[in-house]
Protein backbone atom coordinates (compact mmCIF):
# COMPACT_ATOMS: atom_id res chain seq x y z
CA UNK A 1 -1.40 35.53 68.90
CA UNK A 2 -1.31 38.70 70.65
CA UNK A 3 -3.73 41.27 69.55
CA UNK A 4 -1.67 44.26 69.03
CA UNK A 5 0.00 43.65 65.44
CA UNK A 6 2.31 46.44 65.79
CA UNK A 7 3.30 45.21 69.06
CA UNK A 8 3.61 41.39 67.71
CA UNK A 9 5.62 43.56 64.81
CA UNK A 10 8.45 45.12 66.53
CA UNK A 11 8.81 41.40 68.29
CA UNK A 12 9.36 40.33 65.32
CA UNK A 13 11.84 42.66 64.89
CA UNK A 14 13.85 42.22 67.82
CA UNK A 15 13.73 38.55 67.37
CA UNK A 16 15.45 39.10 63.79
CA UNK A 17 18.17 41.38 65.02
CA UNK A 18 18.94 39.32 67.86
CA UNK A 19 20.03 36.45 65.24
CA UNK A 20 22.01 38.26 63.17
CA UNK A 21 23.74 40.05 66.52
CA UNK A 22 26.60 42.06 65.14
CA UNK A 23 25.88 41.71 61.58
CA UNK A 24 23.20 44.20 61.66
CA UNK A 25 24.08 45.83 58.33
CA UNK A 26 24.03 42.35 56.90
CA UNK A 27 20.21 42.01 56.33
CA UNK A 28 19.15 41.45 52.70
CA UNK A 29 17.14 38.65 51.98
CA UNK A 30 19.79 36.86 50.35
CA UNK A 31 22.67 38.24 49.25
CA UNK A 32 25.74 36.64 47.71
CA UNK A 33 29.24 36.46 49.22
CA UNK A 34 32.60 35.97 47.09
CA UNK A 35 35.54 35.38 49.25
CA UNK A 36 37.16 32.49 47.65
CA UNK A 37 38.67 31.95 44.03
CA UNK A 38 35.76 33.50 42.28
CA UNK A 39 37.41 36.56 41.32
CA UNK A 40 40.68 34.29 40.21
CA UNK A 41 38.41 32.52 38.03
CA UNK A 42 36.62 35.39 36.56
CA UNK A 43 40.12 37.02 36.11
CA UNK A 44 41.56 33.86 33.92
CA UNK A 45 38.47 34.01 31.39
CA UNK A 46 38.78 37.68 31.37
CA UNK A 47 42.52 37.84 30.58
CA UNK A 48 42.21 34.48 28.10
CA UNK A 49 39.29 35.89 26.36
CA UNK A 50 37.06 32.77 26.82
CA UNK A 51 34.33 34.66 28.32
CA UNK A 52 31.39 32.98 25.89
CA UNK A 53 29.56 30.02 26.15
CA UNK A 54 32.68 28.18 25.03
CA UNK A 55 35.51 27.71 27.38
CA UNK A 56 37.12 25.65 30.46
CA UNK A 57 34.95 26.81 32.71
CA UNK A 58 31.81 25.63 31.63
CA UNK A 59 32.56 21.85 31.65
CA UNK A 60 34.13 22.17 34.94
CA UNK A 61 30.95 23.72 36.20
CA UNK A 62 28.87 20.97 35.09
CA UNK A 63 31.47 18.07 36.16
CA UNK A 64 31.78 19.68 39.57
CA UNK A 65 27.99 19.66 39.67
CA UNK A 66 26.95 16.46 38.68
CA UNK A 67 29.68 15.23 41.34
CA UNK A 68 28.15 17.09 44.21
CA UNK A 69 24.41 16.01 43.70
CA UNK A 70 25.05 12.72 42.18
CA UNK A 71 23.30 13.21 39.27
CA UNK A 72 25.06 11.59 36.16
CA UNK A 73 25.03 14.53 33.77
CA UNK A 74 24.39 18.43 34.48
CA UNK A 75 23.98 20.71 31.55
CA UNK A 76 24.76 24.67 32.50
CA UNK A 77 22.49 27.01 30.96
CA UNK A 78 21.66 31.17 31.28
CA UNK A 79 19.33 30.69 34.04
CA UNK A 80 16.70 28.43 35.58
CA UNK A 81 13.19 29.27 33.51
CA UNK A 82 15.58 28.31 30.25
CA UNK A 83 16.15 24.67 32.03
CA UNK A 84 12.88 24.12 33.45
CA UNK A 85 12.10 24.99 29.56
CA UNK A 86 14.26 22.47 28.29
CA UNK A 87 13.38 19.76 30.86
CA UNK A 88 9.52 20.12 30.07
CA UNK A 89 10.56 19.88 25.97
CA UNK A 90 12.62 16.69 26.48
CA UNK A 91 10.00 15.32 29.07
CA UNK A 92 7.63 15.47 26.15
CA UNK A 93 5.55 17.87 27.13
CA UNK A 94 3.73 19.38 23.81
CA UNK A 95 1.27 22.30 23.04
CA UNK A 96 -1.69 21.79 24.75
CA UNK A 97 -1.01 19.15 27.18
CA UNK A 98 -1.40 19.49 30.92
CA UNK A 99 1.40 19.92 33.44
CA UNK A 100 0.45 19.49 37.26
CA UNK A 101 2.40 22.36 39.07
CA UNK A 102 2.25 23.57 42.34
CA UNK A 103 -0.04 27.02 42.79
CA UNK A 104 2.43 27.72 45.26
CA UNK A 105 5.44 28.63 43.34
CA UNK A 106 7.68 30.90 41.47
CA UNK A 107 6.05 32.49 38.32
CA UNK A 108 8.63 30.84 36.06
CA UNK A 109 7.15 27.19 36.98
CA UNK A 110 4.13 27.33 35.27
CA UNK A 111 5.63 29.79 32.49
CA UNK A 112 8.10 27.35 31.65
CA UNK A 113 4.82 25.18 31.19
CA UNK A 114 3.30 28.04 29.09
CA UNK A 115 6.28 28.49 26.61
CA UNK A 116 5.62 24.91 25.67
CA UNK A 117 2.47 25.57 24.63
CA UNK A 118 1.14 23.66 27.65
CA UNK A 119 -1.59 24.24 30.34
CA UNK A 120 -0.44 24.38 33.49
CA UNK A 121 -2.90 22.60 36.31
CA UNK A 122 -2.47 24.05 39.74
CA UNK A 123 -2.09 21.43 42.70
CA UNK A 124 -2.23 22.04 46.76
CA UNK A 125 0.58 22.13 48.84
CA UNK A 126 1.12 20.76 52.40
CA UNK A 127 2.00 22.74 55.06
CA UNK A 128 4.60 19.83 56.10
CA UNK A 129 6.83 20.69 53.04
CA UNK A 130 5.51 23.57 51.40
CA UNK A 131 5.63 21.56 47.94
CA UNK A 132 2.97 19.61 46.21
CA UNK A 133 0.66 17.72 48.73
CA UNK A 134 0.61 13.93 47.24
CA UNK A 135 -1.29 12.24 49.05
CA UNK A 136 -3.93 15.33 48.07
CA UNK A 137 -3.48 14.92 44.24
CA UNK A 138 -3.68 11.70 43.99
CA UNK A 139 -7.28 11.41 45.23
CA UNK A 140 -7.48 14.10 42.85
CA UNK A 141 -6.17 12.62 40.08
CA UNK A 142 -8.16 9.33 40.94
CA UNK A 143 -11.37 11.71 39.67
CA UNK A 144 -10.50 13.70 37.10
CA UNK A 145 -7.95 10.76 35.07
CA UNK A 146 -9.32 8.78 32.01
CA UNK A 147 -6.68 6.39 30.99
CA UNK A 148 -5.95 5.43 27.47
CA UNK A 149 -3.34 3.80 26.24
CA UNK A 150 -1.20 4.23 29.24
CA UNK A 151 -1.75 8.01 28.92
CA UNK A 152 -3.55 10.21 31.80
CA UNK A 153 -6.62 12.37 30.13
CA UNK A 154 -8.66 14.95 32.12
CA UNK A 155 -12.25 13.73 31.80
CA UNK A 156 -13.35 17.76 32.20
CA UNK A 157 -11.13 19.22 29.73
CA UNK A 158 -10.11 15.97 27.28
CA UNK A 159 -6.22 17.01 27.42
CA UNK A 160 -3.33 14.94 28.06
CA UNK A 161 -2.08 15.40 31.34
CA UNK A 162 1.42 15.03 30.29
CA UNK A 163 4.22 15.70 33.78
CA UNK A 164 4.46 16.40 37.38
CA UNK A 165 6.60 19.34 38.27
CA UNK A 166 7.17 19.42 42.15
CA UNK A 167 9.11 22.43 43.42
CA UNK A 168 10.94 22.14 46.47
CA UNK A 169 9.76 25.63 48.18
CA UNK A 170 12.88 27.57 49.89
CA UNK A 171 15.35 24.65 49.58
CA UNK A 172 13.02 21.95 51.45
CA UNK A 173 12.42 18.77 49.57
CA UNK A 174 8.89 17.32 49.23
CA UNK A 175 8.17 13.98 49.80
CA UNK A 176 9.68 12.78 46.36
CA UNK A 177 9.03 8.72 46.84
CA UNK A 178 5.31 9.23 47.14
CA UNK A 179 5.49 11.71 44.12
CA UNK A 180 7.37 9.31 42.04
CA UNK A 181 4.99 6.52 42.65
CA UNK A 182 1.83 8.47 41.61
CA UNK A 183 3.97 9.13 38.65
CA UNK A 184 4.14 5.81 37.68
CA UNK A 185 0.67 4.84 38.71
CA UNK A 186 -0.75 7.44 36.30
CA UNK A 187 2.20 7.38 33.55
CA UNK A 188 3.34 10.91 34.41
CA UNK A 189 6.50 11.89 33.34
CA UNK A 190 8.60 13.75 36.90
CA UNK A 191 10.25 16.68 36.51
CA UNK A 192 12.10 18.27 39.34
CA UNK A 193 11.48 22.13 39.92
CA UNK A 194 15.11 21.94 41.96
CA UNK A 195 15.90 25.75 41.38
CA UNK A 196 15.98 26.41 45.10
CA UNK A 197 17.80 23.39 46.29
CA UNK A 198 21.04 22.90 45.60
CA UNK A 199 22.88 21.50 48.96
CA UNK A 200 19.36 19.53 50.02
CA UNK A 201 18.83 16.13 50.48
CA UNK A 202 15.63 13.85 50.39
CA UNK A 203 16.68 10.66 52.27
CA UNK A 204 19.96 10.76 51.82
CA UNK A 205 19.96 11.54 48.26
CA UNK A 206 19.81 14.94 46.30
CA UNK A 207 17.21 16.82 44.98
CA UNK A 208 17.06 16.90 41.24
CA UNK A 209 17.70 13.42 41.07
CA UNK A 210 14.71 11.62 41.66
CA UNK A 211 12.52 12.96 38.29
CA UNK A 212 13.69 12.23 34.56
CA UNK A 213 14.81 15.65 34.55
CA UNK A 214 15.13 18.26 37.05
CA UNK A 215 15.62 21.81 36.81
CA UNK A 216 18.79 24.00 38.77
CA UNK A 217 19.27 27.81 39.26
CA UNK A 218 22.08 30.19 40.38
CA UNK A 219 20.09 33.73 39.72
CA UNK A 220 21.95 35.96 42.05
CA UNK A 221 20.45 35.63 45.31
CA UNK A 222 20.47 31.88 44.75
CA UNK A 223 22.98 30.25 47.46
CA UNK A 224 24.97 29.35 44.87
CA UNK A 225 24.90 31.66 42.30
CA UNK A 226 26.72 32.14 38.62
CA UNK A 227 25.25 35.95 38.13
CA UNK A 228 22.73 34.34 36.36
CA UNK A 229 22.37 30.69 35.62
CA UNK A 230 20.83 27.73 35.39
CA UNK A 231 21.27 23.71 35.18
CA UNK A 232 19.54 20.61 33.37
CA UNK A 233 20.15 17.69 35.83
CA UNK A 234 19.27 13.86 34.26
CA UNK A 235 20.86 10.69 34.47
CA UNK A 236 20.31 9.69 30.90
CA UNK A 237 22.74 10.00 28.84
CA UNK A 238 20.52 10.76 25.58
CA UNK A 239 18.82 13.28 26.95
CA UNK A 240 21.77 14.88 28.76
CA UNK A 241 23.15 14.45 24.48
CA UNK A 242 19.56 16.46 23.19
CA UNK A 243 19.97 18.92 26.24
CA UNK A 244 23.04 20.46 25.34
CA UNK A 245 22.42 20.09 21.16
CA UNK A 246 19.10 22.38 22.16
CA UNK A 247 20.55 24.99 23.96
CA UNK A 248 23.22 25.27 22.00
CA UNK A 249 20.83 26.07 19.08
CA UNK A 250 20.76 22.88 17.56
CA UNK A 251 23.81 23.55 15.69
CA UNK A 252 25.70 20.59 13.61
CA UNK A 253 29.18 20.26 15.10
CA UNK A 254 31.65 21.83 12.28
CA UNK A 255 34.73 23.63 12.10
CA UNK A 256 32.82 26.61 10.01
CA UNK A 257 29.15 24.96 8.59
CA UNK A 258 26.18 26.39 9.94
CA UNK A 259 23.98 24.04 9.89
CA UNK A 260 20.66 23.27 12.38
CA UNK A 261 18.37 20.27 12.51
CA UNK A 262 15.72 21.87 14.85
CA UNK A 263 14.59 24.88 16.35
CA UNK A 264 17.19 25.07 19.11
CA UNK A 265 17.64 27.63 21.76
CA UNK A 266 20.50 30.13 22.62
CA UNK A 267 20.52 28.61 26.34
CA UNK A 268 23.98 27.92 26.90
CA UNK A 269 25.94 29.56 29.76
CA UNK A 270 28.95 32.02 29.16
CA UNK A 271 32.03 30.60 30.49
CA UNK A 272 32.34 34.08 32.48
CA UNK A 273 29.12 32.83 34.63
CA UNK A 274 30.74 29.26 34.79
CA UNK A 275 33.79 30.49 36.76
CA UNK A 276 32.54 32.41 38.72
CA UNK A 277 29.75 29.31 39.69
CA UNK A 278 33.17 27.24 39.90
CA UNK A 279 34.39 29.09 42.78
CA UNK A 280 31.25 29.46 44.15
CA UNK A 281 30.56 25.58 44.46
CA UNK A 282 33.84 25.42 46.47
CA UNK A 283 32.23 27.12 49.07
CA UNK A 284 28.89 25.77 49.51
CA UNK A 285 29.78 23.95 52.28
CA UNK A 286 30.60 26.71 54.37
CA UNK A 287 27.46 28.76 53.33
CA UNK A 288 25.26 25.38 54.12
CA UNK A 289 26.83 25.25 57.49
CA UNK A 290 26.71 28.84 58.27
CA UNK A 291 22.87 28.84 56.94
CA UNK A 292 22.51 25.98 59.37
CA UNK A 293 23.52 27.98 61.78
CA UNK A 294 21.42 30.77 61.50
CA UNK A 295 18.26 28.43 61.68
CA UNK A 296 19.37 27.35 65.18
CA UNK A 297 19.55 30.96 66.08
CA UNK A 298 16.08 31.90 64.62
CA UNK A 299 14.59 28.65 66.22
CA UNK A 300 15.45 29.67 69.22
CA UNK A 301 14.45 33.42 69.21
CA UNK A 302 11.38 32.60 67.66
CA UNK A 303 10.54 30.06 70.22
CA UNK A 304 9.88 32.61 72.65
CA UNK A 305 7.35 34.50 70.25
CA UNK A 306 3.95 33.38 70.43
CA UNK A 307 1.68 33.06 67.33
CA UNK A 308 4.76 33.01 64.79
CA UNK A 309 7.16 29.77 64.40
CA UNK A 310 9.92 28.99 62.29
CA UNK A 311 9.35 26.52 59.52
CA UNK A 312 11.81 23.74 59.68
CA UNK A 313 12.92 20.90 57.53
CA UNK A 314 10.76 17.59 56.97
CA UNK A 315 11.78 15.21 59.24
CA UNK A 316 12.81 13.47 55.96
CA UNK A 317 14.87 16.05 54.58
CA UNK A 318 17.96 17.87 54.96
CA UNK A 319 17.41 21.04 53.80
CA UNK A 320 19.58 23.91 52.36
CA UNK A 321 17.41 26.36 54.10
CA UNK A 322 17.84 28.82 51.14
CA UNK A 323 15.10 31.14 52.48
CA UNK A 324 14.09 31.54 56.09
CA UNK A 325 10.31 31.17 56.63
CA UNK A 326 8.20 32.42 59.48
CA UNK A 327 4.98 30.69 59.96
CA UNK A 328 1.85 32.82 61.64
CA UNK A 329 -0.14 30.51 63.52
CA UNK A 330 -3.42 31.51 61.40
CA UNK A 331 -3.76 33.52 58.18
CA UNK A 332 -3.66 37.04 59.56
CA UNK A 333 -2.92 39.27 56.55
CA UNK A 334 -3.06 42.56 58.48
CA UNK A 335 -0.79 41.20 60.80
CA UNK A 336 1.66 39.89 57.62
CA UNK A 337 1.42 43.27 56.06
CA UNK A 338 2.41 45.07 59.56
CA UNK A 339 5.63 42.84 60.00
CA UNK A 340 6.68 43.20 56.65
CA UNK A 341 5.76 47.17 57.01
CA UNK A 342 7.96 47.33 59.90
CA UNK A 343 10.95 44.99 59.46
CA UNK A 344 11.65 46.63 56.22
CA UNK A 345 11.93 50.04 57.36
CA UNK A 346 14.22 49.16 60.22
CA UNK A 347 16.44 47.82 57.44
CA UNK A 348 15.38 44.07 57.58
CA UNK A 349 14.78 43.30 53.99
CA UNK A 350 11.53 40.61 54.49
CA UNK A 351 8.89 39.32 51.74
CA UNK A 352 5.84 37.60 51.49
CA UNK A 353 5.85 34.14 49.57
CA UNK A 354 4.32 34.43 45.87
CA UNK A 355 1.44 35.10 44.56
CA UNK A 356 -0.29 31.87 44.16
CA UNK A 357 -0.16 30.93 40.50
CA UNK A 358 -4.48 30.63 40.40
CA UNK A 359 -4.36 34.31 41.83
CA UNK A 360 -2.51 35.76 38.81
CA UNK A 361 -4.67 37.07 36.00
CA UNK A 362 -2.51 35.32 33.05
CA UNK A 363 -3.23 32.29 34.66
CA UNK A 364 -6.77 32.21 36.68
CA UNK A 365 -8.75 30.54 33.97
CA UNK A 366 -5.94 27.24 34.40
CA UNK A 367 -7.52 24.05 35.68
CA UNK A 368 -6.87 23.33 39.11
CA UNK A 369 -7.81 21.25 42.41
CA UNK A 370 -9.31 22.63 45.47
CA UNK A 371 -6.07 24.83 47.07
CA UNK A 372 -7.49 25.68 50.48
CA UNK A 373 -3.46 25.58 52.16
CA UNK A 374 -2.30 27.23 49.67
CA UNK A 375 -4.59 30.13 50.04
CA UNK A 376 -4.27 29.88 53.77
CA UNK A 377 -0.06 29.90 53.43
CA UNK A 378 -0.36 33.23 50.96
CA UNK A 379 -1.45 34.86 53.85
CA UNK A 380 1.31 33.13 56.90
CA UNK A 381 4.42 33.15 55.30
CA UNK A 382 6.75 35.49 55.77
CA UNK A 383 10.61 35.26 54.31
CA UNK A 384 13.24 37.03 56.48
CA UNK A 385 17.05 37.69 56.21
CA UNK A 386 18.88 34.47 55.04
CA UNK A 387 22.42 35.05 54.03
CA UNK A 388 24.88 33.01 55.51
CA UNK A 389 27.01 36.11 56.36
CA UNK A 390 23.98 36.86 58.52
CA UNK A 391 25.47 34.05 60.94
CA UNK A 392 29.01 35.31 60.93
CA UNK A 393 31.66 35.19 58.72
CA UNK A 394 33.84 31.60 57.88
């Protein structure tokens, strides 16, 4: 790595604007594109009236989705914290159980734990997928684990450890077969953290399908996005059934009763954010292809810059490459902080990955293993421009 990090910087940024050659003004992180029938969509709710979380729209968004990943049933709600929420409830996850969650992650894993009234328990991620490191936690788990009556127990804190919520990290799967076996080796229940991976595959198969539940979302700079939105997938029918009753707060179908059998949750998504993720899931081929695309061109740029890689999909895996990640060679966070210094004020909107989850202060006195790559990946990873439009137009 060279020794100059403003010199390795403005590499960096040459190496970046050599990818997105003539789109130079297209260089947000991730920013969404509408050039198909979204706006004809939009238009029919708007001139209907069936903008609310009742209308066409929203059952075609779900059908349309369950086709594409295979999953038997999707459930469309306001965003993807509200269906990690929901997935945790119906995965039985009660107040004051234990949830293992990556400390890698998006804050709105281990709140999603935290508004059950769980715990959540941080686990290490490898640097091969960026998502939980199995074979890691289950060495871990051998040690801590007190089974009784087919239910996992920390022996240092005498909770339940209750589910397993792996997040795939920037679209790219983790190794989900070895994650569902340790599931059923320690009666875990799996829940997929799937928000970033809509359009990736594990083995042939799609994310979100794998755990009893998994969790979708389509915030705006998602590459697939409803304005803001989220999805329950499962492929049990009964919970698919108590998925929809609770975010549709638990309301008693009738033509004018109000009547609720349990504390339910105004989840549901508008039909206005349905139609617009209707015409959106039209085009996620192109954007997967184009996104494609653009990781060939930052492979090879960045194959000519020494100290710094591209990270690219498990061998495994085909990923939707949602977010770009550069990879220093070794934590460097001066160097980090100098790229992200300069690529942002020559326009190139980068970001550092999250805060690991043990770092925050709401959550350092959580349980967790030893996180040595995830500490160590805090201060590598680097997110650059990753619109599809950054590769070109269709």
């Amino acid at each position: 790595m060279s020794a100059d990090p403003f010199h390795q910087a403005d590499v960096v940024v040459a190496a970046i604007r050599n990818a997105i050659e003539g789109n130079p003004q297209l260089a947000a992180l991730h920013q969404p594109e509408f050039r198909g029938n979204e706006w004809e969509y939009v238009k029919d709710c708007l001139d209907t009236g069936w903008v609310s979380s009742a209308g066409k729209y929203v059952e075609a968004f779900e059908a349309r989705l369950a086709e594409y990943t295979g999953s038997k049933y999707a459930v469309a709600v306001v965003n993807g914290t509200a269906a990690l929420h929901i997935c945790l409830l119906l995965a039985g996850v009660n107040a004051g159980d234990e949830v293992i969650v990556p400390s890698l992650t998006f804050v709105a894993s281990a709140n999603a734990v935290s508004y059950c009234g769980a715990i959540p328990h941080f686990a290490d991620v490898s640097e091969v997928t960026l998502g939980i490191d199995v074979n890691k936690l289950e060495q871990y788990l051998s040690d801590i684990v007190i089974n009784r009556d087919k239910q996992s127990f920390n022996r240092h804190t005498g909770r339940p450890i209750k589910a397993v919520v792996p997040m795939h990290s920037f679209g790219h799967p983790v190794d989900l077969e070895p994650i569902v076996q340790l599931c059923e080796r320690f009666n875990l229940v799996l829940v997929e953290d799937a928000a970033e991976s809509l359009g990736s595959w594990y083995k042939g198969r799609h994310t979100g399908t794998f755990g009893r539940l998994a969790a979708l979302s389509f915030n705006g700079n998602k590459i697939v996005t409803t304005g803001g939105g989220g999805a329950i997938l499962t492929q049990d029918e009964s919970l698919a059934r108590q998925a929809k009753h609770l975010t549709t707060t638990a309301k008693l179908p009738h033509a004018w009763n109000f009547d609720h059998d349990q504390i339910g949750y105004n989840y549901r998504m508008p039909n206005l954010n349905a139609a617009l993720g209707y015409g959106q899931l039209e085009r996620l081929p192109s954007f997967l292809n184009r996104k494609r695309e653009l990781t060939a061109r930052y492979f090879g740029e960045f194959a000519k810059v020494p100290g710094i890689r591209l990270f690219i999909e498990p061998e495994f895996a085909q990923s939707n490459y949602w977010l770009q990640v550069l990879m220093l060679d070794s934590p460097d966070i001066g160097l980090r902080n100098e790229i992200l210094r300069r690529t942002n004020e020559s326009g190139l909107m980068t970001r550092p990955v999250w805060t690991p989850m043990h770092k925050l202060k709401i959550y350092e006195s959580s349980p967790s293993m030893p996180l040595p790559v995830t500490e160590e990946l805090a201060k590598r990873i680097i997110n650059i421009p990753s619109s599809p439009n950054c590769a070109g137009e269709e």
